[in-house]
Each structure stands twice: as structure tokens, then as C-alpha cells.
Protein backbone atom coordinates (compact mmCIF):
# COMPACT_ATOMS: atom_id res chain seq x y z
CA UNK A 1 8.58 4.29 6.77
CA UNK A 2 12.10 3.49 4.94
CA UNK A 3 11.87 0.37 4.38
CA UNK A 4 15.30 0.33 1.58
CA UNK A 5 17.80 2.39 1.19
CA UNK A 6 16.41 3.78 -2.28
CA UNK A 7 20.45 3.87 -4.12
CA UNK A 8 17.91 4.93 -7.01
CA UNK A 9 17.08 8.42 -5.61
CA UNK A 10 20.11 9.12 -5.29
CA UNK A 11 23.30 9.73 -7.70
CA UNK A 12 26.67 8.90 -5.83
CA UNK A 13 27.42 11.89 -3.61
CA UNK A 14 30.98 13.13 -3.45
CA UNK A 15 32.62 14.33 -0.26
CA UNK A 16 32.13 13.05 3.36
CA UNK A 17 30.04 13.62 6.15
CA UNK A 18 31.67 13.99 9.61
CA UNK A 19 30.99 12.98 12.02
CA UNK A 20 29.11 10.27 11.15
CA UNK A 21 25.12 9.81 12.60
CA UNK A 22 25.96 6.40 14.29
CA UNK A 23 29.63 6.16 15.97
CA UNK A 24 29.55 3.52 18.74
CA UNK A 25 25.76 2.15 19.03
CA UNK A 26 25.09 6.55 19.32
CA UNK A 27 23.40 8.84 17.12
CA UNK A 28 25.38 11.92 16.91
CA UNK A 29 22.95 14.83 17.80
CA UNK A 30 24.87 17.54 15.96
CA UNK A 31 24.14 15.32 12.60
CA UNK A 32 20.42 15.38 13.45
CA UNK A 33 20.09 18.68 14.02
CA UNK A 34 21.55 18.99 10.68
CA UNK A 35 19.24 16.75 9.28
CA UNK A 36 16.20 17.80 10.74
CA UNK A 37 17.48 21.91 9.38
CA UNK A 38 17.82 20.71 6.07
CA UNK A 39 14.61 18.55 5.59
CA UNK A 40 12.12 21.45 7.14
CA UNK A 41 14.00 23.52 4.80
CA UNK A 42 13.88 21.23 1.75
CA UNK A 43 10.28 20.20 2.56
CA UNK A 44 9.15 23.76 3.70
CA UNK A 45 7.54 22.23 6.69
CA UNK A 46 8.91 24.19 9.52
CA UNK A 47 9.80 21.91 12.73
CA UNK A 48 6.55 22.97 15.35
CA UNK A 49 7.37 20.48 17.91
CA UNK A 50 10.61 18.88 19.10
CA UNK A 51 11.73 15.38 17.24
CA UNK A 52 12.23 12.29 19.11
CA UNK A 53 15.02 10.44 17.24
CA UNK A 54 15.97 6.98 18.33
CA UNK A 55 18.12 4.39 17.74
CA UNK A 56 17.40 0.84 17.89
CA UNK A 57 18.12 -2.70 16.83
CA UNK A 58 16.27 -5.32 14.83
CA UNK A 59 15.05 -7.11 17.91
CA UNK A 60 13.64 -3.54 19.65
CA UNK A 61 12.09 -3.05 16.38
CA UNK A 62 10.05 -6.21 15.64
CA UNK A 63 9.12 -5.39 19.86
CA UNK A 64 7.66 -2.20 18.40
CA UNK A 65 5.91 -3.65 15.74
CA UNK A 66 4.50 -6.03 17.76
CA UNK A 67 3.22 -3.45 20.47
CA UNK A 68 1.70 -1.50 17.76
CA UNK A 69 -0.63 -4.25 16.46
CA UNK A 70 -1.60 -5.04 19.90
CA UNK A 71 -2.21 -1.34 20.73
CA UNK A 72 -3.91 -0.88 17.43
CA UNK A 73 -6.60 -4.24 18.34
CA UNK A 74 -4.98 -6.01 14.77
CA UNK A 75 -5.90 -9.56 15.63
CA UNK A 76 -9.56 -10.06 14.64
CA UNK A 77 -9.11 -7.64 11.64
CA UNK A 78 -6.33 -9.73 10.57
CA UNK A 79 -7.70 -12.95 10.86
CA UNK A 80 -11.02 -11.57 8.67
CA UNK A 81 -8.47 -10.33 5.89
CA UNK A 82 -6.64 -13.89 5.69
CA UNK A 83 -10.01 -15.11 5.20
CA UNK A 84 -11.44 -12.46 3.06
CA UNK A 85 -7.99 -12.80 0.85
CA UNK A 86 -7.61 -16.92 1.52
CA UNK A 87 -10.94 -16.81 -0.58
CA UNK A 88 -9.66 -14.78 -3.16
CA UNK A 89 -6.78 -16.84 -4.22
CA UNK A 90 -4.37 -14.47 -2.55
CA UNK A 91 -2.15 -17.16 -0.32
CA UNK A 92 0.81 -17.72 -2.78
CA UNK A 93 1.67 -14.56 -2.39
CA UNK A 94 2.18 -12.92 1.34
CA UNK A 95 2.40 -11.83 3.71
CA UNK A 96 -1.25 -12.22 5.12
CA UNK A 97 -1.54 -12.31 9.02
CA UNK A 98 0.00 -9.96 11.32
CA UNK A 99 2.75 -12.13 12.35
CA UNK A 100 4.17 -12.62 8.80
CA UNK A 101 3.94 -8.71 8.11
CA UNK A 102 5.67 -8.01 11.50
CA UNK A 103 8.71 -10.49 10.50
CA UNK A 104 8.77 -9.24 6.97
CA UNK A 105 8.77 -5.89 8.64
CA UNK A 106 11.23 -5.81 10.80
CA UNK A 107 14.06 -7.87 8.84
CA UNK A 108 13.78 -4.84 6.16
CA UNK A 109 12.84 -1.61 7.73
CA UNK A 110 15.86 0.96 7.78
CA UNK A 111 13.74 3.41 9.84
CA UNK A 112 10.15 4.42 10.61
CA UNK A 113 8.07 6.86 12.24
CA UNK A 114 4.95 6.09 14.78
CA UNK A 115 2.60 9.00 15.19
CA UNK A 116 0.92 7.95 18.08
CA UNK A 117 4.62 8.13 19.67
CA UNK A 118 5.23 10.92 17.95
CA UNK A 119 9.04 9.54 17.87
CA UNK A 120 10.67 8.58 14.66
CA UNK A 121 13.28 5.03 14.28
CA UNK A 122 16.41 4.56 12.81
CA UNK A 123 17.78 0.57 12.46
CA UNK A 124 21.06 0.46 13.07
CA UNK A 125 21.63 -2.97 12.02
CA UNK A 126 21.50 -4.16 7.71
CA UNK A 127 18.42 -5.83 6.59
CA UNK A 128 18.00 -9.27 6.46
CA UNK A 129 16.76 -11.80 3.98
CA UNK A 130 14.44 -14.62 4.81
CA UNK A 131 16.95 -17.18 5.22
CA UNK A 132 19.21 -14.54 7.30
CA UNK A 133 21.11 -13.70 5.12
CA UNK A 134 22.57 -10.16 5.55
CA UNK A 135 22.49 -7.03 2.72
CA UNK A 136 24.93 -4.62 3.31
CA UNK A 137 24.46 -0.85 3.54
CA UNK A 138 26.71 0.07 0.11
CA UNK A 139 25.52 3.70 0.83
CA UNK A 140 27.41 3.33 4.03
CA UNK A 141 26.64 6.85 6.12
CA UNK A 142 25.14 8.31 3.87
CA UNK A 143 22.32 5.53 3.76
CA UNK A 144 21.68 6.29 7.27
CA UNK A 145 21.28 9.94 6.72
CA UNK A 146 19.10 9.19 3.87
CA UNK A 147 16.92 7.57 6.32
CA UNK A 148 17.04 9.54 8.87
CA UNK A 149 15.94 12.27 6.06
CA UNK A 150 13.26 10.03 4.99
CA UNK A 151 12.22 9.70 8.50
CA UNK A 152 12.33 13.79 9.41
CA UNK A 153 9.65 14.19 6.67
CA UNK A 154 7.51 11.67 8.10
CA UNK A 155 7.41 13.42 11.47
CA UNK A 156 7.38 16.90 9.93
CA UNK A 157 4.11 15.57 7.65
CA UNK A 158 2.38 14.80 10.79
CA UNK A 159 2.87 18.15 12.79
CA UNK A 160 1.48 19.72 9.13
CA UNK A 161 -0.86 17.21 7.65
CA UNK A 162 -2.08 14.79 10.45
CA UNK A 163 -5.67 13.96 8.30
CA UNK A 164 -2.76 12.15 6.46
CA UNK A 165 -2.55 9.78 9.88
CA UNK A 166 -5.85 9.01 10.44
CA UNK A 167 -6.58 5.70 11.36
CA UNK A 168 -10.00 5.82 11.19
CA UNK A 169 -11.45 1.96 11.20
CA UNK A 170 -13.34 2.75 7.41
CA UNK A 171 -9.71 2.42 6.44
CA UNK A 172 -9.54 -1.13 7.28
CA UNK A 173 -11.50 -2.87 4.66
CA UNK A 174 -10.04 0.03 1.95
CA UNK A 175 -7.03 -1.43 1.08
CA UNK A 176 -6.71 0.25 -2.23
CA UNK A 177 -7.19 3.81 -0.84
CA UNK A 178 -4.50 3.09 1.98
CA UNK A 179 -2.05 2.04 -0.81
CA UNK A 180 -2.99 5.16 -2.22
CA UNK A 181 -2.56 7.34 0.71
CA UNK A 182 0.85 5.18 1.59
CA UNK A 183 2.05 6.44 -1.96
CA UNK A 184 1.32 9.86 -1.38
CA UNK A 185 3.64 9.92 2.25
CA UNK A 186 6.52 8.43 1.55
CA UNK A 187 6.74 9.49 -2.22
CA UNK A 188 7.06 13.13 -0.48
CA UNK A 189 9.21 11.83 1.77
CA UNK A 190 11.38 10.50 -0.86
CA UNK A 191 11.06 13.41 -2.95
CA UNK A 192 12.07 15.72 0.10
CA UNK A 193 14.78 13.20 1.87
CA UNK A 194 16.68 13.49 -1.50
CA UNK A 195 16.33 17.19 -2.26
CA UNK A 196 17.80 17.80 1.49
CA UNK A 197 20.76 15.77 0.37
CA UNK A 198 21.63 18.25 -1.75
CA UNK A 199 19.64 17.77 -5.12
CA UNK A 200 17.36 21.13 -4.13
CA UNK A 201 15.39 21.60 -7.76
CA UNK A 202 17.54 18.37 -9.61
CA UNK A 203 14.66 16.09 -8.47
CA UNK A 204 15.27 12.60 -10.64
CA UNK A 205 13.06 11.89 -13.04
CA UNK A 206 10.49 9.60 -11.90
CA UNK A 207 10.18 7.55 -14.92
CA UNK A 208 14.10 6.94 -14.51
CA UNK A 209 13.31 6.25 -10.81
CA UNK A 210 10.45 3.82 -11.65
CA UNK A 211 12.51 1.90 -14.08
CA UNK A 212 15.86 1.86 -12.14
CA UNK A 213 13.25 -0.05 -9.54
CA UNK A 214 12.51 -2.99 -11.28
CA UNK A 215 16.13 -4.25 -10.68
CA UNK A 216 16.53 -6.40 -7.77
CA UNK A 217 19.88 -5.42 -7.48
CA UNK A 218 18.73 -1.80 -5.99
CA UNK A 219 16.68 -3.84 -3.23
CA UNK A 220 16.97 -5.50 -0.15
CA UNK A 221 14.69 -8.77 0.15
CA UNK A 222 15.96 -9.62 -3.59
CA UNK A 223 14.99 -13.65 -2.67
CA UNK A 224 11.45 -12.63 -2.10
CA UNK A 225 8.99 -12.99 -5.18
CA UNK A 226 8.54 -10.49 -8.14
CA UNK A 227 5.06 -9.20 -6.99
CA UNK A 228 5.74 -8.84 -3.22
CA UNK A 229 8.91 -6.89 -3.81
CA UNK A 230 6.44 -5.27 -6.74
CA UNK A 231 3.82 -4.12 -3.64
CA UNK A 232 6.65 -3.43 -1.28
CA UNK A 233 8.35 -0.73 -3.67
CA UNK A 234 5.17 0.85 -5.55
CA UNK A 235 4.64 3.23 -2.57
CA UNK A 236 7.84 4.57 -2.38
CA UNK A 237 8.81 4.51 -6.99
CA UNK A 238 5.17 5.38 -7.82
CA UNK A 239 4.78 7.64 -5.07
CA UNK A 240 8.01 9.63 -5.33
CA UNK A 241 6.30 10.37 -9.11
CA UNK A 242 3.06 11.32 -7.50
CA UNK A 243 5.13 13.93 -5.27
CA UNK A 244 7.33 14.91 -8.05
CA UNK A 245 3.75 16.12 -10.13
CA UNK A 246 1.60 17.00 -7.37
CA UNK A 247 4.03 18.89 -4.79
CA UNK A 248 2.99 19.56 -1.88
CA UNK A 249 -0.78 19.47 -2.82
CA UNK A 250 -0.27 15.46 -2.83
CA UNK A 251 -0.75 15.90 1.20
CA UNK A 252 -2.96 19.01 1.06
CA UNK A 253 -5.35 16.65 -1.05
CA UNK A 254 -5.27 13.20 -0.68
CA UNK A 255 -6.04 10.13 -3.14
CA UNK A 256 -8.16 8.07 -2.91
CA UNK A 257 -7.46 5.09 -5.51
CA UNK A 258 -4.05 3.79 -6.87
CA UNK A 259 -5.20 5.12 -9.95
CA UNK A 260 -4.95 8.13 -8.86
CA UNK A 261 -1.06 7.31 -8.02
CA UNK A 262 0.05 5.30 -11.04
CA UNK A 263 -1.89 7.82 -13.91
CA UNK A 264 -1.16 10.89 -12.02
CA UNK A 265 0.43 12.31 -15.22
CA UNK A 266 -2.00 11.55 -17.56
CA UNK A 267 -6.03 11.13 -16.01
CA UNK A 268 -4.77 13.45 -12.99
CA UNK A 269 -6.88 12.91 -9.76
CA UNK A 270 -9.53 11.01 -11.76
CA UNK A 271 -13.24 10.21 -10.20
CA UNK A 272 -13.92 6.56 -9.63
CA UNK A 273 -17.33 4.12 -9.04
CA UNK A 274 -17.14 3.86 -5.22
CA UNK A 275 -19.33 0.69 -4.34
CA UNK A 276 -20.63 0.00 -0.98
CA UNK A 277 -22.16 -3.37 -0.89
CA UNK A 278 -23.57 -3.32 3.34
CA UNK A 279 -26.87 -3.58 2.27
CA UNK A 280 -26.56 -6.65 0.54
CA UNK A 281 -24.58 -8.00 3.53
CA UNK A 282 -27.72 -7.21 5.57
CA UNK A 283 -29.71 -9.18 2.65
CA UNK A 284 -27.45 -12.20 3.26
CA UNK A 285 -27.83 -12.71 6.67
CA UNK A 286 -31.82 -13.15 5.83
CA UNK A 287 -30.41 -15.95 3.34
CA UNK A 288 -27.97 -17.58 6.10
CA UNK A 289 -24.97 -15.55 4.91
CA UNK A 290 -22.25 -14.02 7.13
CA UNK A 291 -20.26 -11.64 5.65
CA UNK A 292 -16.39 -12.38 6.65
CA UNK A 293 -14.69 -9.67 5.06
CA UNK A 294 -15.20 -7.00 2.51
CA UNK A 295 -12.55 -4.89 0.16
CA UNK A 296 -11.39 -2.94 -2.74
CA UNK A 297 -8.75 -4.07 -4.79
CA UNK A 298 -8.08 -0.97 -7.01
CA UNK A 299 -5.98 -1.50 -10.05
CA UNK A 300 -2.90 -2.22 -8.75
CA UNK A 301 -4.00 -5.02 -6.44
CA UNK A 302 -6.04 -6.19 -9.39
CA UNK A 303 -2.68 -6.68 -11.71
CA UNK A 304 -0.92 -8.33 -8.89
CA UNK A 305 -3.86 -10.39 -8.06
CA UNK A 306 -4.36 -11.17 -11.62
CA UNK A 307 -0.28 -12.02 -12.67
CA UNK A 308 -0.50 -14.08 -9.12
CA UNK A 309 -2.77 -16.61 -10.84
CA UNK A 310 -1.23 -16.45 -14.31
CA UNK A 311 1.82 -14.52 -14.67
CA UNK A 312 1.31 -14.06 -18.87
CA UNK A 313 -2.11 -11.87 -18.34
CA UNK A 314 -1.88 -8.69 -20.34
CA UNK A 315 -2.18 -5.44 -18.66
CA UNK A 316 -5.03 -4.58 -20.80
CA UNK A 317 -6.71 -6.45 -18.31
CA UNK A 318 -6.83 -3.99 -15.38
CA UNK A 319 -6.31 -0.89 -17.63
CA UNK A 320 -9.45 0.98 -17.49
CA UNK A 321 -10.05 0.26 -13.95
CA UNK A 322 -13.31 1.89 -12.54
CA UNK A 323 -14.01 0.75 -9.23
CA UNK A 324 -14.80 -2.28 -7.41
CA UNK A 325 -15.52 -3.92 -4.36
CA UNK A 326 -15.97 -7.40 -3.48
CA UNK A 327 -16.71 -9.85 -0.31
CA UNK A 328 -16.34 -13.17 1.37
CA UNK A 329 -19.54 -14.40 2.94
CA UNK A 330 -19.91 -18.08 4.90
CA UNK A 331 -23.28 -19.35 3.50
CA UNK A 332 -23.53 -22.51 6.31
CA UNK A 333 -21.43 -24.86 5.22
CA UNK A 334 -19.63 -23.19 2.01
CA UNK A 335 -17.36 -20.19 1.47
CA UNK A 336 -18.72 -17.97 -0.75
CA UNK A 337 -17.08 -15.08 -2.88
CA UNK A 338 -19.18 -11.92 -5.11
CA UNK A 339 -17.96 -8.87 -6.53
CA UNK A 340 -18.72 -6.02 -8.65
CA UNK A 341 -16.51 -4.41 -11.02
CA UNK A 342 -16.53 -1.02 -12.96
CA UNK A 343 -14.70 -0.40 -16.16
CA UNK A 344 -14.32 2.73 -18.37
CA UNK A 345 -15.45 1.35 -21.59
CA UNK A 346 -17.28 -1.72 -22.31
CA UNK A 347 -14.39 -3.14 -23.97
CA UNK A 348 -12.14 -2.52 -20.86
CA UNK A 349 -15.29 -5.02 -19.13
CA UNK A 350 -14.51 -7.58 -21.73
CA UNK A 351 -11.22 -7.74 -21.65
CA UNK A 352 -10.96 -8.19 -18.18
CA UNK A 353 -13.99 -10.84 -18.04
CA UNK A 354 -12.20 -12.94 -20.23
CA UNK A 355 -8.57 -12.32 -18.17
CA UNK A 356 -11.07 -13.78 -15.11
CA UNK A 357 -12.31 -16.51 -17.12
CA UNK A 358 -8.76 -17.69 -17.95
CA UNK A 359 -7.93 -18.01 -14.42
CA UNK A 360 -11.37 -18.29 -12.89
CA UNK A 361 -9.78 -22.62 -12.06
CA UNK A 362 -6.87 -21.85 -10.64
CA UNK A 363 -8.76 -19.19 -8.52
CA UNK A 364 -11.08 -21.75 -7.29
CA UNK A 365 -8.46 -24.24 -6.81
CA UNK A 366 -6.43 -22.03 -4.65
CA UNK A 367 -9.31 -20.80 -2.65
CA UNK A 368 -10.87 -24.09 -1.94
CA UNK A 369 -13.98 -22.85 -3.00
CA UNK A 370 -16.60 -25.82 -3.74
CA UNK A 371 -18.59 -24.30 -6.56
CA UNK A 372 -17.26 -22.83 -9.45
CA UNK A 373 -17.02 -19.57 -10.39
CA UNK A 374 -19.83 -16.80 -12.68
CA UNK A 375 -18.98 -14.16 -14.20
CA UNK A 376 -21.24 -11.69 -16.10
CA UNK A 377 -20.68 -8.83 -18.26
CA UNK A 378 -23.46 -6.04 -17.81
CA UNK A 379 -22.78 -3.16 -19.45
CA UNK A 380 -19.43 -1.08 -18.15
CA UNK A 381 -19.73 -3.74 -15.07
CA UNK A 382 -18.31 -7.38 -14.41
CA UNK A 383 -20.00 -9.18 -12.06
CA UNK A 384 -18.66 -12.60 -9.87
CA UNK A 385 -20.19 -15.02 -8.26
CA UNK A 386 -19.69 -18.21 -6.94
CA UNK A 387 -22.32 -21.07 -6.63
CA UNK A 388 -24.12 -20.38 -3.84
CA UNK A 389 -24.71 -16.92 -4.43
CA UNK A 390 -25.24 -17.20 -8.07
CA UNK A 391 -29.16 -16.92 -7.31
CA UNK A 392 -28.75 -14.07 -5.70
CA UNK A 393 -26.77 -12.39 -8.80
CA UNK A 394 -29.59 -9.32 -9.74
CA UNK A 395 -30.34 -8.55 -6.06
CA UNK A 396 -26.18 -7.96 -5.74
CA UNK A 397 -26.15 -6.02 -8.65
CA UNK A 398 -29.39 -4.03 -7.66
CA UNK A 399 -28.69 -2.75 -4.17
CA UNK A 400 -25.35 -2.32 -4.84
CA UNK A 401 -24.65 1.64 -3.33
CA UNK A 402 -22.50 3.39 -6.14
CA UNK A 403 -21.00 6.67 -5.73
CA UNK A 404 -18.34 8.71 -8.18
CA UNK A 405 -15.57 10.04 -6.04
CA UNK A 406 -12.75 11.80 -6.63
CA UNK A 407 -10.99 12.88 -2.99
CA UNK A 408 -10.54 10.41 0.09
CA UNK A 409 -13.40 12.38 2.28
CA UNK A 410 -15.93 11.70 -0.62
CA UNK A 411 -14.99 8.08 -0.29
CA UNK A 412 -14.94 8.03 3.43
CA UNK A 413 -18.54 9.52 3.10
CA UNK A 414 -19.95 6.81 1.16
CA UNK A 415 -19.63 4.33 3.75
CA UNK A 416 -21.34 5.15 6.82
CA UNK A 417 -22.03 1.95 8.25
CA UNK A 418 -18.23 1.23 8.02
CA UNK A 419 -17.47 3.94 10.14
């Protein structure tokens, strides 16, 4: 899924293309031909079924978004992660029910591919800002080939990699290993979309890439906040340097963590502490608690989550992310929060303990939790409670499940009762 048109992947290419892909509401089949020729051959994924390429407006898209999460049963799993996230202090910063995403979605999507369709998207109307206003395609053409590009691999990934599409419902409460597998798709996709527009083995540099990202000026959605636009982009800056490293073995093998993603250069495909907590769930319901929702933040989450509720923390605070995995239970009348964190070192624990501390108020403020907040440093492990689970701190700890992983099956594996 395009969701920009990345000017950063791309130095200003001379000549023109004729005809054009969209004269007169039409896509010009000759130029997708083209298109599709040059990707398979860029991407060395050779074309094994015919493409469906369509054309469609803003309106017909946020239609197909909305089909999608109907087809796909959304509703309930979206109202448990507004919950779930509502009791993390995650509100401020959205989107966080399916409606929201759909809008956000579909006012900034250039183009996007649906598996189950099999039929790939291009928008041939500008994205839009929140407040309507409109940001012009400066690329022009050549932004919707670039798309269209982006959108070929996408289609050509699934004929050649569709474990890479599985929407298997473990996935839904593993938000940090779908980031991570989102990074891996369309970083190839960027990677391959550019190199079929003529930069065959003049890849950019990714660290140029990365940093050419931070300015809003490359980006649509420039009046949304720092660390949406921040989540929005990572896939696609992050994961264009995972594809740049990894080649094609970054959809052979899949990640599993954005750790994986953001260190790729210098830990490689590191293991992690995968923690299943179901059997405490099963504890709590003997206690009165109902589990809401359950998650894994990962380390990126983790900094967003952490500059969300004070924007100074230091990034020493989620640098030697481990693993961890935390839940939302109802405990009668309260909301309750716990979760169990991993570090490398004990000094990595510390340091993030006392980031949690720090904002450990405005966390409970913003969550409307009624008790306040433990935390407890055991070890390589941080442990966090509120009040009406704080009693139930060394049975958490205890039957928590942990697991080192290293590859998305291992981590699939280590939840069963998800499955």
C-alpha cells in the first residue's frame, strides 16, 4: 500500500513518459504493461497470473476500505483494541477505531493492493488533509507510475510469497510483529518500485532515505502530529533499509519484531523474549477478571508510546528492548492494566523503569485508571501493575510463558491458544 508519493526515493528523473498512465479518468494499458515488465524484471518476480489494475476515486476507495473491514469481521476486534489502547494512555494520538483508520486511509492512499481480490488500486485523485485541504502530486506522472510500480510489487509478492499475506487471527493482538512484517512489504516494494524507474543497482542510501523522511515537506498529511506521521512512514523509510540489507531474503524470511526492522544493520535478525500471558488470563477470571485485550508493543510502539506521554524522554529508554507483552483486564468495577517487560541488560531495565515512573501520572490520568500505577524492577524484567492487580504481582510474573524467538513461525508457535 502507497500511501505517499515517496519524492525521497527518488532523484528528479529527466525525460518524459508518453503517453501518460491516466489521460481522461483511463489508465493507459500500454503504460501498465510497461510497468508491470519492468517491476517483474527489477524485482525478479516473474508475473504467474494476470494483474487486475484499476482505477478509482477517493469515494470508491474509502467504499473499499469499508467492505474490507466488514468482510474481514473488524468490529469487535476494534472495539477490544480502543479499549486495550484507551487503557494504555494511547488516545491523544490516533487513529484507534476502524472508522478513524478508514478516513485517515482513504484521504492519503495513492494506491493499494487487496489480496483477497487479487486486484491492485491506483487513486486518481491528490490526497487530502484533515481539514480538506488538497496536496498536489509535484511528481506529476511520474508519481502515478511510481505507484503503480509500488503497487505491481505488491501483487507480484503475493503470487511469490503469499505466507507474507496471511491473516491468520494470532496476528491480531501482535501488533509489533505486523509492523514488522508491514516493513518488510512495502520496504521491497519501495526498493523495487524505484529500481524499475530506472535506478537498477543505484539503490539510495537508506540512511539518506530515513533522514530525508523526517521533513514534513516530503509528506502528505503534514497537519497531522509528529508521531502519527512518525508510524505512518516507518514502514515504508525503515523498511526500504530492511530491503536494501536483506534483499529478497526479507520476504523469504520474515521478522518478527520491529527490532528486527530498525537494527537490521547492526543486531541482524536478533532473538527476542516472546511472552504469552493466557494462562494468567485464565487465573483472572478465577479472581473476577476479564481480560479485554492483550498486545505487544515492540520498541517502536514503546518510543512512540513513551514520547506520547512526555515528548523529552530519552531514547535510552526503549533501547535495549527485549520483549514484552501486556493486557487490559475489567476486574468488576475497575479497569485494570499489567505488563511484563524484557530488557538486554539490567541497566536497559532501569532506565526504562524510571522513563515509566516519570510518566506513570499522566498515564493514569489519560487512561482513567482509578488506582495508581507499580512498577518493579526484577532482574532483566520490568514489571506493571495497577492497583487491583498489584496482589496478584508474583503469580503474573510466575506463569508468565516466555519463549526466545527469532523468525515469525517461532512466534506464531508460542501462542496456541491465540490461534
Amino acid at each position: 500500500m502507497n500511501r505517499r508519493n515517496l519524492l525521497i526515493l527518488l532523484p528528479i528523473v529527466a525525460g518524459c513518459m508518453s503517453p501518460q498512465l491516466i489521460v481522461n479518468g483511463q489508465l493507459d494499458q500500454s503504460r501498465i504493461q510497461d510497468t508491470v515488465s519492468r517491476v517483474s524484471y527489477a524485482s525478479g518476480l516473474p508475473v504467474s497470473r494476470p494483474l487486475s489494475v484499476t482505477l478509482v476515486n477517493r469515494a470508491e476507495l474509502q467504499e473499499i476500505y469499508r467492505e474490507r473491514a466488514a468482510t474481514a469481521g473488524e468490529s469487535d476486534y476494534w472495539a477490544a483494541r480502543r479499549t486495550g489502547y484507551a487503557a494504555m494512555g494511547f488516545l491523544p494520538e490516533g487513529p484507534h477505531d476502524a472508522q478513524e483508520q478508514i478516513g485517515l486511509l482513504s484521504r492519503s492512499v495513492a494506491g493499494m493492493y487487496i489480496p483477497r481480490k487479487e486486484t491492485l488500486y491506483v487513486v486518481g485523485e491528490p490526497a487530502v488533509s484533515e481539514k480538506g485541504g488538497i496536496y498536489l502530486n509535484s511528481m506529476g506522472d511520474l508519481g502515478n507510475e511510481l505507484t503503480l510500480a509500488h503497487e505491481v510489487v505488491h501483487a507480484l509478492q503475493h503470487q511469490h510469497y503469499p505466507d507474507a499475506f496471511e491473516q491468520a487471527p494470532v496476528w491480531l493482538q501482535q501488533t509489533d510483529a505486523s509492523t514488522a512484517l508491514q516493513a518488510a512489504i512495502e520496504g521491497d516494494a519501495n526498493l523495487r518500485a524505484a529500481q524499475s524507474m530506472g535506478l537498477l543497482g543505484r539503490a539510495r542510501d537508506p540512511e539518506d532515505v530515513i533522514e530525508m523522511s523526517r521533513d514534513s515537506t516530503f509528506q502528505p498529511l503534514s497537519d497531522a502530529s509528529a508521531l502519527v506521521r512518525e508510524r505512518m512512514v516507518f514502514p515504508y523509510v525503515y523498511g526500504y533499509r530492511f530491503a536494501y540489507h536483506e534483499g529478497q531474503n526479507g520476504l523469504k524470511s520474515l521478522p518478527a519484531s520491529t527490532e528486527q526492522i530498525i537494527h537490521i544493520e547492526t543486531k541482524g535478525r536478533s532473538p527476542f523474549l516472546a511472552i504469552d500471558l493466557s494462562q494468567f488470563a485464565a487465573i483472572g477470571e478465577t479472581i473476577g477478571c476479564r481480560v479485554m485485550f492483550q498486545d505487544s508493543m515492540g520498541e517502536l510502539l514503546l518510543s512512540i508510546w513513551l514520547r506520547s506521554l512526555d515528548s523529552t524522554t530519552d531514547q535510552s529508554a526503549w533501547n535495549g528492548w527485549d520483549g514484552d507483552r501486556w493486557m487490559v483486564a475489567e476486574c468488576g468495577l475497575s479497569r485494570e492494566v499489567a505488563w511484563l517487560t524484557s530488557w538486554d541488560t539490567e541497566q536497559d531495565a532501569v532506565e526504562f523503569e524510571k522513563a515509566v515512573t516519570k510518566v506513570a501520572s499522566e498515564w493514569q490520568w489519560r487512561a482513567n485508571l482509578k488506582s495508581a500505577l507499580t512498577t518493579s524492577v526484577r532482574g532483566r524484567e520490568v514489571v506493571i501493575t495497577s492497583g487491583g492487580l498489584r496482589q496478584q504481582i508474583d503469580t503474573f510474573t510466575q506463569v508468565a510463558k516466555r519463549k526466545r524467538v527469532s523468525t515469525r513461525g517461532e512466534l506464531a508457535a508460542h501462542f496456541p491458544l491465540a490461534r
